[in-house]
N, C-alpha and C. Protein backbone atom coordinates (compact mmCIF):
# COMPACT_ATOMS: atom_id res chain seq x y z
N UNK A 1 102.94 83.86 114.66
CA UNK A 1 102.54 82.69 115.44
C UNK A 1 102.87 81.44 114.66
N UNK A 2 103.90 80.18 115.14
CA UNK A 2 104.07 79.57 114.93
C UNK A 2 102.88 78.43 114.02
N UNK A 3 101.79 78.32 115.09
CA UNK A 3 100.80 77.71 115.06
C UNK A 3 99.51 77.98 113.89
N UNK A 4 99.88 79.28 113.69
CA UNK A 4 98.68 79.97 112.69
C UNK A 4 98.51 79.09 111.36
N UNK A 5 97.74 78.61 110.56
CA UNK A 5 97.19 78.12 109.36
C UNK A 5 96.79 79.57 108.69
N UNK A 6 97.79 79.61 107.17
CA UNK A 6 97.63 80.34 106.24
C UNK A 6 96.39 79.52 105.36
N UNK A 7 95.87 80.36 104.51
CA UNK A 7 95.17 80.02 103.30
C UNK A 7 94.99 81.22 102.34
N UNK A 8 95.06 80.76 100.76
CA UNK A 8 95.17 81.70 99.77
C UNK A 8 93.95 81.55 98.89
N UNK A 9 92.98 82.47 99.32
CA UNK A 9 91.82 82.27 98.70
C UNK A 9 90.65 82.44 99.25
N UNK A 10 89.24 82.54 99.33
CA UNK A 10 88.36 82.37 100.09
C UNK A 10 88.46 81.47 100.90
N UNK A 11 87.23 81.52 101.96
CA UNK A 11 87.17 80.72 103.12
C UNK A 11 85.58 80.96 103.20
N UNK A 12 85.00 79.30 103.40
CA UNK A 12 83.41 79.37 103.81
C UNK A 12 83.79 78.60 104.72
N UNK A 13 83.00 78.81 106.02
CA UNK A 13 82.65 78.15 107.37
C UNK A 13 81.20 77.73 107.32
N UNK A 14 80.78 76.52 107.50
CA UNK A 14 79.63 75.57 107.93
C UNK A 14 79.53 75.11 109.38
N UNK A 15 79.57 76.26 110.13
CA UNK A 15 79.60 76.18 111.46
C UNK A 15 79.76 77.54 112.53
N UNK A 16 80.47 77.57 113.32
CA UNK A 16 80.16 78.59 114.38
C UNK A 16 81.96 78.65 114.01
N UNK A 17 82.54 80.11 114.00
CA UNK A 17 83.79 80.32 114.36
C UNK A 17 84.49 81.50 115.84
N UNK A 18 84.83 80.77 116.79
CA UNK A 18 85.05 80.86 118.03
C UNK A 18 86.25 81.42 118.15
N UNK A 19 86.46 81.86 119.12
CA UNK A 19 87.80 82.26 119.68
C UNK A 19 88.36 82.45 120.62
N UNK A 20 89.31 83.14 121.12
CA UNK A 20 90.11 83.34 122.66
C UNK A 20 90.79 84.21 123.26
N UNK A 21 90.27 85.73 121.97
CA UNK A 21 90.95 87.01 122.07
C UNK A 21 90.81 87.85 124.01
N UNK A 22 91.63 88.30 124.44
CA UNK A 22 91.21 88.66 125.89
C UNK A 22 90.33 89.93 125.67
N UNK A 23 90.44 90.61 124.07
CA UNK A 23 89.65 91.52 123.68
C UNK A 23 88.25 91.25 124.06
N UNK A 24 87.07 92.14 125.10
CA UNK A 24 85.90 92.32 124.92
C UNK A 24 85.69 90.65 125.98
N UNK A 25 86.56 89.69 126.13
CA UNK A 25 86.00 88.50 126.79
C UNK A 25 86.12 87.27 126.31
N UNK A 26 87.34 86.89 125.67
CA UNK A 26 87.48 85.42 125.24
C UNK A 26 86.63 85.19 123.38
N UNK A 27 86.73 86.42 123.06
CA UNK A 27 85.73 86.96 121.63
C UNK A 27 86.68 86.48 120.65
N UNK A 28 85.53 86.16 119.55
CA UNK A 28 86.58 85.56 118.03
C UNK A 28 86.87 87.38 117.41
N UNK A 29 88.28 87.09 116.97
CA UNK A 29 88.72 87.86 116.53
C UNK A 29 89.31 88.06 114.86
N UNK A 30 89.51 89.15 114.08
CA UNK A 30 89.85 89.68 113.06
C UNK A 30 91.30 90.21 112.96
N UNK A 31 92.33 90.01 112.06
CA UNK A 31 93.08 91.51 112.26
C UNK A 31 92.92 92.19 110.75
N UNK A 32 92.31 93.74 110.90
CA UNK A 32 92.61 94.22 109.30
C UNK A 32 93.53 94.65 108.94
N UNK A 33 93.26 95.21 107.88
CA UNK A 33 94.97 95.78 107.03
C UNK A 33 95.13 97.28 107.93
N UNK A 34 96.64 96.69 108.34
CA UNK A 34 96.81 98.24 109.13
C UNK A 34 97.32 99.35 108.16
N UNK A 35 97.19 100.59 108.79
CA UNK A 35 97.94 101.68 107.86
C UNK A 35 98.45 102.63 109.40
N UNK A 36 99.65 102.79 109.03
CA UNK A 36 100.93 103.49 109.65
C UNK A 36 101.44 102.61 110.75
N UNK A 37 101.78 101.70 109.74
CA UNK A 37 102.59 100.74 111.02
C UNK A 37 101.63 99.76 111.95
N UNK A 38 100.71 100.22 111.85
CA UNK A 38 99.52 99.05 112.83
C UNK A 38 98.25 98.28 111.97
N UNK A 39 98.31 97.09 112.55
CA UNK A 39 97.76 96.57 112.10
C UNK A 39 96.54 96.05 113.09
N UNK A 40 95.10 96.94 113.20
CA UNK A 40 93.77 96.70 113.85
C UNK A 40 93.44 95.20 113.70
N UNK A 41 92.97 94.94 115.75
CA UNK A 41 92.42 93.11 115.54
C UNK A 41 91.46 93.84 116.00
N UNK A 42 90.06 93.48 115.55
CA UNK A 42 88.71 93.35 116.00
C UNK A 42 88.28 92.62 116.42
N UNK A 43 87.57 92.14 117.90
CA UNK A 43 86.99 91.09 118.31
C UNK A 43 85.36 91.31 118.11
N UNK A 44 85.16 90.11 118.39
CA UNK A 44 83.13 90.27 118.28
C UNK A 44 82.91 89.63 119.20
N UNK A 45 81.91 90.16 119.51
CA UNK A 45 80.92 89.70 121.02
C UNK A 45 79.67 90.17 121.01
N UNK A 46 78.44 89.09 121.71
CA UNK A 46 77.42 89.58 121.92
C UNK A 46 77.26 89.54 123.01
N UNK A 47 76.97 90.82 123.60
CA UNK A 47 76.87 90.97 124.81
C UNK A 47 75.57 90.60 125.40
N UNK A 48 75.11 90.33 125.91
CA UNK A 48 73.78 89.48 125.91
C UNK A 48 73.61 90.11 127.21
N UNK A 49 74.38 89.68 128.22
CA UNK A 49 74.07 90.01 129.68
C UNK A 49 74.33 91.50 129.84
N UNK A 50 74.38 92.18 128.90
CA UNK A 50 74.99 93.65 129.31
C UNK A 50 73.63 94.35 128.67
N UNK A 51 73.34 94.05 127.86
CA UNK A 51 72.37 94.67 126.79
C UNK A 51 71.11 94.20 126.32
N UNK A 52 70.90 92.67 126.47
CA UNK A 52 70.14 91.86 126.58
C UNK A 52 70.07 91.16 125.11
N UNK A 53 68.78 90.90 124.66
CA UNK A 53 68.67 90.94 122.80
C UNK A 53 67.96 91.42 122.36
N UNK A 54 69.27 92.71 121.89
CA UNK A 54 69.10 93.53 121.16
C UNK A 54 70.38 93.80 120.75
N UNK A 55 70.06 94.97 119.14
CA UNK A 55 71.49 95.28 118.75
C UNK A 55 72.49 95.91 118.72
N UNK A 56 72.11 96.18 119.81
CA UNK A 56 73.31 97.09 120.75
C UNK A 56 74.18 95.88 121.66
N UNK A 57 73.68 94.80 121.60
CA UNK A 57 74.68 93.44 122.17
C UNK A 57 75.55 93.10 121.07
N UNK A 58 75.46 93.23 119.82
CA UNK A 58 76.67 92.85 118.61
C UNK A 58 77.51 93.72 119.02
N UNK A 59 79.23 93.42 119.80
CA UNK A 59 79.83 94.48 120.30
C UNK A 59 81.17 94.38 119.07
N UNK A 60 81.69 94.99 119.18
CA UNK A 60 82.90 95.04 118.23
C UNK A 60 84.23 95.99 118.70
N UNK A 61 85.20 95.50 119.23
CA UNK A 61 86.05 96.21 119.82
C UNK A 61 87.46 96.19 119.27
N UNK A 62 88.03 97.23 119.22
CA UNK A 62 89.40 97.64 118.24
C UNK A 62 90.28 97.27 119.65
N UNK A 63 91.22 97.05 119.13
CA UNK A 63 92.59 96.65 120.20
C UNK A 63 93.40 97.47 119.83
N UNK A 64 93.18 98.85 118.79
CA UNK A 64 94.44 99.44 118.20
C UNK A 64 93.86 101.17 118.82
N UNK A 65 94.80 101.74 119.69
CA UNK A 65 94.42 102.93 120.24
C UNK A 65 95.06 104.23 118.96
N UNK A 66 94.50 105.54 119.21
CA UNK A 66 94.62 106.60 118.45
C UNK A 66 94.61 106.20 116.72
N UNK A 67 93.74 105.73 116.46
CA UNK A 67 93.81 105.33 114.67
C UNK A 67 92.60 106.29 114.67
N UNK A 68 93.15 106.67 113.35
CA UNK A 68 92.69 107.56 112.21
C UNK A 68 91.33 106.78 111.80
N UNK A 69 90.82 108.09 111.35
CA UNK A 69 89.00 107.12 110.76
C UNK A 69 89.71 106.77 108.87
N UNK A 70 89.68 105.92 108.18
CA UNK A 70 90.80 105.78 107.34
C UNK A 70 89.89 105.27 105.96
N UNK A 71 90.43 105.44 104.82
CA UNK A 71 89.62 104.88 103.85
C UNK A 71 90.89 104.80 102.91
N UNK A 72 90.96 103.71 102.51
CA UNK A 72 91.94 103.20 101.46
C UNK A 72 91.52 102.69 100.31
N UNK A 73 92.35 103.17 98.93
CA UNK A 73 91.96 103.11 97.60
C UNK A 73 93.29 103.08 97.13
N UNK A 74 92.87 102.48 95.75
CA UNK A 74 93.77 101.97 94.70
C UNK A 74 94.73 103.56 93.96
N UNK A 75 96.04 103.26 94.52
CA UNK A 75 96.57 104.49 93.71
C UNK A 75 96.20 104.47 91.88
N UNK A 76 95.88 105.89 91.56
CA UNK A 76 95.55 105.79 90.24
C UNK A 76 96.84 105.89 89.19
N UNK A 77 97.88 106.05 89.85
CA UNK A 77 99.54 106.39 89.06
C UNK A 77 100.61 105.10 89.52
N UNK A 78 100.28 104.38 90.42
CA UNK A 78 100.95 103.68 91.28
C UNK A 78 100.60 102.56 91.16
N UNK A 79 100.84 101.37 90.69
CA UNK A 79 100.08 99.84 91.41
C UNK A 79 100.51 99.47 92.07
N UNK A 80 101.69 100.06 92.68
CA UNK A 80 102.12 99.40 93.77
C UNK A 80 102.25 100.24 95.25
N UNK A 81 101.11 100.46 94.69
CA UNK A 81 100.78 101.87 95.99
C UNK A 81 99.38 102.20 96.48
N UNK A 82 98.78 102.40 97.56
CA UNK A 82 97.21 102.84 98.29
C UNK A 82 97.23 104.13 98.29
N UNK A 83 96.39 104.64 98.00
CA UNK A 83 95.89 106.05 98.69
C UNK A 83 95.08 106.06 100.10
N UNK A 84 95.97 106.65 101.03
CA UNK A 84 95.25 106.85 102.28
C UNK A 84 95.06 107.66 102.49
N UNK A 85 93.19 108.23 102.78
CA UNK A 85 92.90 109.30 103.37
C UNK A 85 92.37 109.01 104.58
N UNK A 86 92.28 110.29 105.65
CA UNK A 86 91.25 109.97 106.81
C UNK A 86 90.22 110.91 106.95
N UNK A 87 89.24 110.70 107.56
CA UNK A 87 88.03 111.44 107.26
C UNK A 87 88.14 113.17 108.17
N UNK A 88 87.39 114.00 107.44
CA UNK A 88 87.03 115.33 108.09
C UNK A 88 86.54 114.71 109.91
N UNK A 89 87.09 115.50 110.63
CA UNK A 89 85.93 115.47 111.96
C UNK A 89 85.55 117.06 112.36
N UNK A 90 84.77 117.12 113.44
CA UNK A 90 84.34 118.19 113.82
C UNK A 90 82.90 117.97 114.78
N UNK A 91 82.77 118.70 115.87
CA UNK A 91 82.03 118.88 117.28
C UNK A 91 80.66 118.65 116.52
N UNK A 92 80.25 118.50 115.20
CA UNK A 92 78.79 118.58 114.71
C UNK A 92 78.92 117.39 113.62
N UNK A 93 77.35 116.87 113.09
CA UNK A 93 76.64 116.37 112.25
C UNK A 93 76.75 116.61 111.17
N UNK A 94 77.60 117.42 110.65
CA UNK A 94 77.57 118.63 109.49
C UNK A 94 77.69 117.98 108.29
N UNK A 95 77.04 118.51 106.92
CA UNK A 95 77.45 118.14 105.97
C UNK A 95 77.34 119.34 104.89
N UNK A 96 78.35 119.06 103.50
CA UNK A 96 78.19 120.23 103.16
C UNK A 96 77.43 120.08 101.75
N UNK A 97 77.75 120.91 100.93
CA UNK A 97 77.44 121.31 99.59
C UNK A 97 78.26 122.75 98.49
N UNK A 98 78.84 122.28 97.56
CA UNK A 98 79.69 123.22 97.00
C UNK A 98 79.45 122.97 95.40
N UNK A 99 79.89 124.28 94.57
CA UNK A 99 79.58 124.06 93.56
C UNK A 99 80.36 125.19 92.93
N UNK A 100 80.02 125.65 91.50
CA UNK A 100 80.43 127.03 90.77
C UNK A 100 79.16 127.90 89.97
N UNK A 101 79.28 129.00 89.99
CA UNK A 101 78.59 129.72 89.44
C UNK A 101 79.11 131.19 88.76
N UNK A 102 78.39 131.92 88.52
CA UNK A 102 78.72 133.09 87.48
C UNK A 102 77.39 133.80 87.83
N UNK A 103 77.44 135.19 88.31
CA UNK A 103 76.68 136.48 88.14
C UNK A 103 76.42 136.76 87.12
N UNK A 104 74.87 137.08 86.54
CA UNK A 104 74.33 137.46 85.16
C UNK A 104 73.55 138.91 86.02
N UNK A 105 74.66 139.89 85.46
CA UNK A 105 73.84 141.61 85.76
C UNK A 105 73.64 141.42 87.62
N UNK A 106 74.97 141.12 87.60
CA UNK A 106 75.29 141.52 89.62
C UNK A 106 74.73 140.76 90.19
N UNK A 107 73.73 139.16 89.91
CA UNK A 107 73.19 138.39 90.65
C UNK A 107 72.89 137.24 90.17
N UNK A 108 72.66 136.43 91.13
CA UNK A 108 72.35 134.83 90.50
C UNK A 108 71.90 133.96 92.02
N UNK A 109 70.59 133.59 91.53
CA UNK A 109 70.45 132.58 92.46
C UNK A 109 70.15 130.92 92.69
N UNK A 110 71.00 130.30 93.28
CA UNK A 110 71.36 129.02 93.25
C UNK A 110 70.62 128.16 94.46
N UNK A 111 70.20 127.09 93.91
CA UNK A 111 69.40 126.07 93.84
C UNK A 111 70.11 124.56 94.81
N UNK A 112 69.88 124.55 95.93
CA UNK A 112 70.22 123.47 96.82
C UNK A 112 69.85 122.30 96.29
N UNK A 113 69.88 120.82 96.94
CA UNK A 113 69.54 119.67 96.25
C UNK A 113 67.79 119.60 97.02
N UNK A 114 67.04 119.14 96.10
CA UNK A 114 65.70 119.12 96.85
C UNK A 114 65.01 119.08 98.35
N UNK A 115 66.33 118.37 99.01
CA UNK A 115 66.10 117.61 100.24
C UNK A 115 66.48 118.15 101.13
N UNK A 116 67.42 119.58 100.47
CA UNK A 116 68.21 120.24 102.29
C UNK A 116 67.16 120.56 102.77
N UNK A 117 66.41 121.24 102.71
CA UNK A 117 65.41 121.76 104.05
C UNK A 117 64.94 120.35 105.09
N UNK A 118 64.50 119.52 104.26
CA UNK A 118 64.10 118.24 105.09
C UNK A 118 65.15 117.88 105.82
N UNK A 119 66.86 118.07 105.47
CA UNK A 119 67.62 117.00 105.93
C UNK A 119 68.60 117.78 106.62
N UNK A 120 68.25 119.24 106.72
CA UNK A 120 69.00 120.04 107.63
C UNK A 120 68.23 121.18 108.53
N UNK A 121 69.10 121.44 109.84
CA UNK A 121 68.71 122.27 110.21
C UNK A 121 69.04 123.69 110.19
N UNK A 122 68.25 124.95 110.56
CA UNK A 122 68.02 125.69 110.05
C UNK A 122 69.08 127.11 110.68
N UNK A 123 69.23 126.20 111.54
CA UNK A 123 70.11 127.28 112.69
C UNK A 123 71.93 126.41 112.21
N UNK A 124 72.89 128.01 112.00
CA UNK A 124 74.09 127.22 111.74
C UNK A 124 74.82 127.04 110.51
N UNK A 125 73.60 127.02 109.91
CA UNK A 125 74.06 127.09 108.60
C UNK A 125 74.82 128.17 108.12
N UNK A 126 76.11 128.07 106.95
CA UNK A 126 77.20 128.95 106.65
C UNK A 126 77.36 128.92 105.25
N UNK A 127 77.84 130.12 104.51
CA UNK A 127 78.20 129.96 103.29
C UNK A 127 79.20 130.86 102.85
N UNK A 128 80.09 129.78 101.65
CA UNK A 128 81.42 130.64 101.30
C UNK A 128 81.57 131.05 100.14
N UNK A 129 82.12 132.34 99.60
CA UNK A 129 81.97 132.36 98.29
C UNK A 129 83.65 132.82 97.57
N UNK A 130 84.11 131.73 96.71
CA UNK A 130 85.66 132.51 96.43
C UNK A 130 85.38 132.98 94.75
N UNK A 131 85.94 134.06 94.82
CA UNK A 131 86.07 134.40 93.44
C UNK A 131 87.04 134.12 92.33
N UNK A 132 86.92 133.92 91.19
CA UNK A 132 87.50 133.05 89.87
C UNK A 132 87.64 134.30 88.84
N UNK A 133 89.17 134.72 88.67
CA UNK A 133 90.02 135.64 87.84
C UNK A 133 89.01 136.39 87.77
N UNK A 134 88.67 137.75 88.60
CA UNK A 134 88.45 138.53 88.77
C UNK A 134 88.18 138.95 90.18
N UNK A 135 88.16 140.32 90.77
CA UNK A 135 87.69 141.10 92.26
C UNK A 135 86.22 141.81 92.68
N UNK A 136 85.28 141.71 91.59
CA UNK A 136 84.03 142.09 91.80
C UNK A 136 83.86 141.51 93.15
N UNK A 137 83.61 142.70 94.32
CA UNK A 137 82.83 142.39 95.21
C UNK A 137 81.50 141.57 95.33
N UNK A 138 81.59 140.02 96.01
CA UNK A 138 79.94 139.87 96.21
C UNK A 138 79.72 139.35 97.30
N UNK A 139 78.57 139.37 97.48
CA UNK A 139 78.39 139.07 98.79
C UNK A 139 76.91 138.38 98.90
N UNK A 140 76.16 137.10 99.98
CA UNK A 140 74.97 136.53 100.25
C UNK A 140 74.12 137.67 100.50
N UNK A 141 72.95 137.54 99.81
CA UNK A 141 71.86 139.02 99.90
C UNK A 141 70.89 137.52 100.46
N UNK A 142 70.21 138.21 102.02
CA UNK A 142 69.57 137.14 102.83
C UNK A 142 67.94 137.45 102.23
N UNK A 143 67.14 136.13 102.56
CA UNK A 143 65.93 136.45 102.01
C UNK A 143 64.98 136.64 103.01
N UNK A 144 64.14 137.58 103.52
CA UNK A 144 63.29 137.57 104.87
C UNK A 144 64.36 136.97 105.82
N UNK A 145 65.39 137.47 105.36
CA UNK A 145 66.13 137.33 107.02
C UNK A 145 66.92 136.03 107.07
N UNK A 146 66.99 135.21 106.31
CA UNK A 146 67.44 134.10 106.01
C UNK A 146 68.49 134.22 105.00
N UNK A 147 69.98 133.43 105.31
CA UNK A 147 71.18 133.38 104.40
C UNK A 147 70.28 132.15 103.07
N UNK A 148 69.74 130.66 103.83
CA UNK A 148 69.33 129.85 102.79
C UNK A 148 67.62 129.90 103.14
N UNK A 149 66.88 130.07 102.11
CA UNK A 149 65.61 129.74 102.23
C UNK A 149 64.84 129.03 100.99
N UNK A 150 64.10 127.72 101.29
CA UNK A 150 63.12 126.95 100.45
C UNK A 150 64.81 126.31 100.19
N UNK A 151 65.28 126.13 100.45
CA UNK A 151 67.05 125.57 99.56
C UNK A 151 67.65 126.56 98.29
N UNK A 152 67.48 127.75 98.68
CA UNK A 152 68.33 128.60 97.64
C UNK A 152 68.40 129.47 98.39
N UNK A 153 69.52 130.31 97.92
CA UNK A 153 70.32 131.39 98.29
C UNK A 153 71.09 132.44 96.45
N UNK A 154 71.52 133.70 97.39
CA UNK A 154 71.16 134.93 96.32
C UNK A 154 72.54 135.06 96.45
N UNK A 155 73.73 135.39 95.53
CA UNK A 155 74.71 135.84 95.55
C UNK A 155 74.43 137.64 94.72
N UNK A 156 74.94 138.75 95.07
CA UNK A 156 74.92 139.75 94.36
C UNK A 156 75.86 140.77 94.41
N UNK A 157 76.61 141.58 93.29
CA UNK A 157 77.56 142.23 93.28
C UNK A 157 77.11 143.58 93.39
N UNK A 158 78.23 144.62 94.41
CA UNK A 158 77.74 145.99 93.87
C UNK A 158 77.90 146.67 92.78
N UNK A 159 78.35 145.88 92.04
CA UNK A 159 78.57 145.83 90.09
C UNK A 159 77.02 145.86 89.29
N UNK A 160 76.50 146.14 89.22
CA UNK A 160 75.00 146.01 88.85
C UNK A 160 75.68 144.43 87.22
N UNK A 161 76.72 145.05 86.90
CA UNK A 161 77.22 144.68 85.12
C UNK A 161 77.99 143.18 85.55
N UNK A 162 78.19 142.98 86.62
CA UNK A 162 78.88 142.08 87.21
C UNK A 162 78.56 140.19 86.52
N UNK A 163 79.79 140.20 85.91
CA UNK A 163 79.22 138.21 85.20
C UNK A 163 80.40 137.52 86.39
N UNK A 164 80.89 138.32 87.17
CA UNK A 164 81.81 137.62 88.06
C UNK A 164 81.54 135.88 88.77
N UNK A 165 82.63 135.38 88.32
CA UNK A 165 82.18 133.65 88.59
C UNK A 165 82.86 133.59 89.67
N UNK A 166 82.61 132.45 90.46
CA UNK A 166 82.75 131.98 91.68
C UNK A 166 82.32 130.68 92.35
N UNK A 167 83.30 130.29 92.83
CA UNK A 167 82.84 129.10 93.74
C UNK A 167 82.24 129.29 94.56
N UNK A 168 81.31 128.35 95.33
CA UNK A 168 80.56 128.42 96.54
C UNK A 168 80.48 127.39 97.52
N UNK A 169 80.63 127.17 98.58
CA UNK A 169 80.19 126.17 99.48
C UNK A 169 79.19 126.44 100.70
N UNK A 170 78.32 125.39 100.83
CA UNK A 170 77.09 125.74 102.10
C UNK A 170 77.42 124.39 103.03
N UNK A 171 77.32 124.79 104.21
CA UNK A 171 78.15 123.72 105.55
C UNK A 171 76.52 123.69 106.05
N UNK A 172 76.22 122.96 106.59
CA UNK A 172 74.15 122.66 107.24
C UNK A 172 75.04 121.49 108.48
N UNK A 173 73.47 121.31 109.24
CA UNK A 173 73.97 120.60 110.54
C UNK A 173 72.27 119.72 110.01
N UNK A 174 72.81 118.43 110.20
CA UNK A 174 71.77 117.33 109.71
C UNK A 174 70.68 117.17 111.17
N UNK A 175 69.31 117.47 110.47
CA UNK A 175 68.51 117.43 111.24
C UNK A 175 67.92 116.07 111.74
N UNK A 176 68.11 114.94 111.31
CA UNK A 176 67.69 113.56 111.40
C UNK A 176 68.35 112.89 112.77
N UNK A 177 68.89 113.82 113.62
CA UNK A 177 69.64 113.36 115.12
C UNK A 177 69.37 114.37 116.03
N UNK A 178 70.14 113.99 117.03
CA UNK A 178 70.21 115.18 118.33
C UNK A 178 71.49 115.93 118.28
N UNK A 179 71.68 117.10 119.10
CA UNK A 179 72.61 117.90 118.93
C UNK A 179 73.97 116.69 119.46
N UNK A 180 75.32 117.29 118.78
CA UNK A 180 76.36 116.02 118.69
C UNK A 180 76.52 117.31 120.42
N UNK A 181 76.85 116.56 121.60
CA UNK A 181 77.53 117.08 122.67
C UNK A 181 79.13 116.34 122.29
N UNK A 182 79.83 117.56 122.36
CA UNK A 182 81.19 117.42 122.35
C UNK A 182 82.16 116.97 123.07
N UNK A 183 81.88 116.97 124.36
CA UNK A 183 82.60 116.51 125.49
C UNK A 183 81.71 116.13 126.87
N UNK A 184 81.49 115.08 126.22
CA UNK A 184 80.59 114.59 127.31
C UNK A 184 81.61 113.78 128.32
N UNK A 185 80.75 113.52 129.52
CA UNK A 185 81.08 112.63 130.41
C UNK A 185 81.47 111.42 130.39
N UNK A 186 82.63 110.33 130.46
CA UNK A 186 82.59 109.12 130.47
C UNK A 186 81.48 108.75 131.05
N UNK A 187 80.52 108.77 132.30
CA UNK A 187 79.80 108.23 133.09
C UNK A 187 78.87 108.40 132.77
N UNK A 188 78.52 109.14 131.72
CA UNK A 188 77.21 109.42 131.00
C UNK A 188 77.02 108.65 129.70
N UNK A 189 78.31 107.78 129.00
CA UNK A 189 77.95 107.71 127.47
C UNK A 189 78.48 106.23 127.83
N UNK A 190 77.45 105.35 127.03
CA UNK A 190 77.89 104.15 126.37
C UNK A 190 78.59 104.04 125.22
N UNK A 191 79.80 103.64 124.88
CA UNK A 191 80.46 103.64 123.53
C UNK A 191 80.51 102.77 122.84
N UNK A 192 79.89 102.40 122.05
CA UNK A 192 80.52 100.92 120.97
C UNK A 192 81.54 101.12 119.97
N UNK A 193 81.93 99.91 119.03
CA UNK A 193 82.67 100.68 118.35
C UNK A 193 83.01 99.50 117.03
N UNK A 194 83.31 99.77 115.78
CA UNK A 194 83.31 99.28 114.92
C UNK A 194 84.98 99.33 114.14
N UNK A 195 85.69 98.48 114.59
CA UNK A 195 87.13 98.68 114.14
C UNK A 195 87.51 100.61 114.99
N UNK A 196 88.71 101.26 114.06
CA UNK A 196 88.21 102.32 114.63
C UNK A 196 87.35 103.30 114.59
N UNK A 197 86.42 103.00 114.45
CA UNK A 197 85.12 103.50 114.69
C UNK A 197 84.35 103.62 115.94
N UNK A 198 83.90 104.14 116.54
CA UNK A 198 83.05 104.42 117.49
C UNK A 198 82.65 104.98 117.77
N UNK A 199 80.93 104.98 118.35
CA UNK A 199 80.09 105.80 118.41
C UNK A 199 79.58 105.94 119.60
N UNK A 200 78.12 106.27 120.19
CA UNK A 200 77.52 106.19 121.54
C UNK A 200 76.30 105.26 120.79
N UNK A 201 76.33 104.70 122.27
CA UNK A 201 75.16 103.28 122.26
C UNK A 201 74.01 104.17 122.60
N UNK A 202 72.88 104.04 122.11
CA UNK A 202 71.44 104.66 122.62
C UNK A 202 70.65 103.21 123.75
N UNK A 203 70.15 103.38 124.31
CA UNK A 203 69.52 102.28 125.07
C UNK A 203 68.29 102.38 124.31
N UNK A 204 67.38 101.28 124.61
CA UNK A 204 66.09 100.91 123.68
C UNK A 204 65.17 101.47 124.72
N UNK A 205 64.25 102.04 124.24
CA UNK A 205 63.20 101.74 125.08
C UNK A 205 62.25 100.87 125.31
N UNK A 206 61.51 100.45 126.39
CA UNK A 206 60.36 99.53 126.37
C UNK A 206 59.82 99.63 125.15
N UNK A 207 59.18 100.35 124.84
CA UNK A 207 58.63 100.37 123.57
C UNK A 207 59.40 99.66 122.25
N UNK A 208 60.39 100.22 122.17
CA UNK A 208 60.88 99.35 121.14
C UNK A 208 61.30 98.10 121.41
N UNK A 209 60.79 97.23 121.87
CA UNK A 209 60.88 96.08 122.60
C UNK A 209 62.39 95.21 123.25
């Protein structure tokens, strides 16, 4: 744009900054640093008449379709280079936990972070175990019926002699939400969205004023 004003350096505004993007409704707009060729404009809007006041009216809308959820960092070999990754997805809430260990006499049992039981749920949960230069069979020995219980779990070999080491990972579905529905209805979901980001809008209730 002919018209555009560069500046090299910060910028403070002592006032209101406006705009005329057709994004979202005549909304002041952003563009960030793109990665693969595009470069994301974000507009902002408060939707006031749609949502009322509340903060589900701060709207934020991407103008850039099919982008990656993206996180960019400083190459550690390169300065003249980013590392771009994009994030895991998947139909769930999920989060995991992985680590290493070693069998003392065919068994060993390992110790979650204090908080999984509080911060996961109980149904779903999965665990992997790969083995490290050696084939000793092992396998999750469940406790009352349970793969994880109190936040630990039992690895054990049919080696009784077994020091066999191994990696482990545990996948949990975070209990602090509702089940993620995977394919919901357009006509059912409000979407907002944060660059490319976006989520579903919850409506407030009376109660929460």
């Amino acid at each position: 744009m002919s018209d555009a004003a560069s500046f090299n350096g910060d910028i403070e505004v002592d006032g209101v900054i406006s705009g005329k993007n057709a994004i979202g409704g005549s909304a002041a707009s952003i563009q960030g640093l793109g990665t693969g060729g595009n470069a994301g404009v974000f507009a902002f809007k408060f939707d006031q008449e749609e949502f009322g006041k509340t903060k589900e009216a701060i709207q934020i809308w991407n103008s850039s379709a099919n982008v990656f959820k993206t996180f960019i960092v400083e190459h550690p070999l390169d300065e003249d280079k980013y590392i771009v990754h994009a994030t895991l997805e998947g139909p769930e809430g999920a989060v995991y936990y992985r680590g290493t260990s070693q069998l003392c006499s065919g068994k060993v049992t390992i110790s979650l972070p204090p908080y999984f039981e509080a911060f996961t749920r109980k149904e779903n949960r999965t665990i992997i175990l790969t083995n490290i230069d050696g084939f000793d069979r092992i396998a999750v020995q469940s406790i009352e019926g349970e793969k994880i219980k109190d936040g630990k779990f039992i690895v054990v070999s049919d080696n009784p002699e077994s020091s066999q080491q191994f990696d482990w990972e545990v996948k949990a579905v975070r209990a602090d939400g509702p089940h993620l529905k995977a394919e919901p209805n357009k006509q059912d979901l409000q979407v907002g969205g944060f660059g490319p980001y976006t989520f579903e809008i919850r409506q407030q209730s009376n109660a929460d004023g």
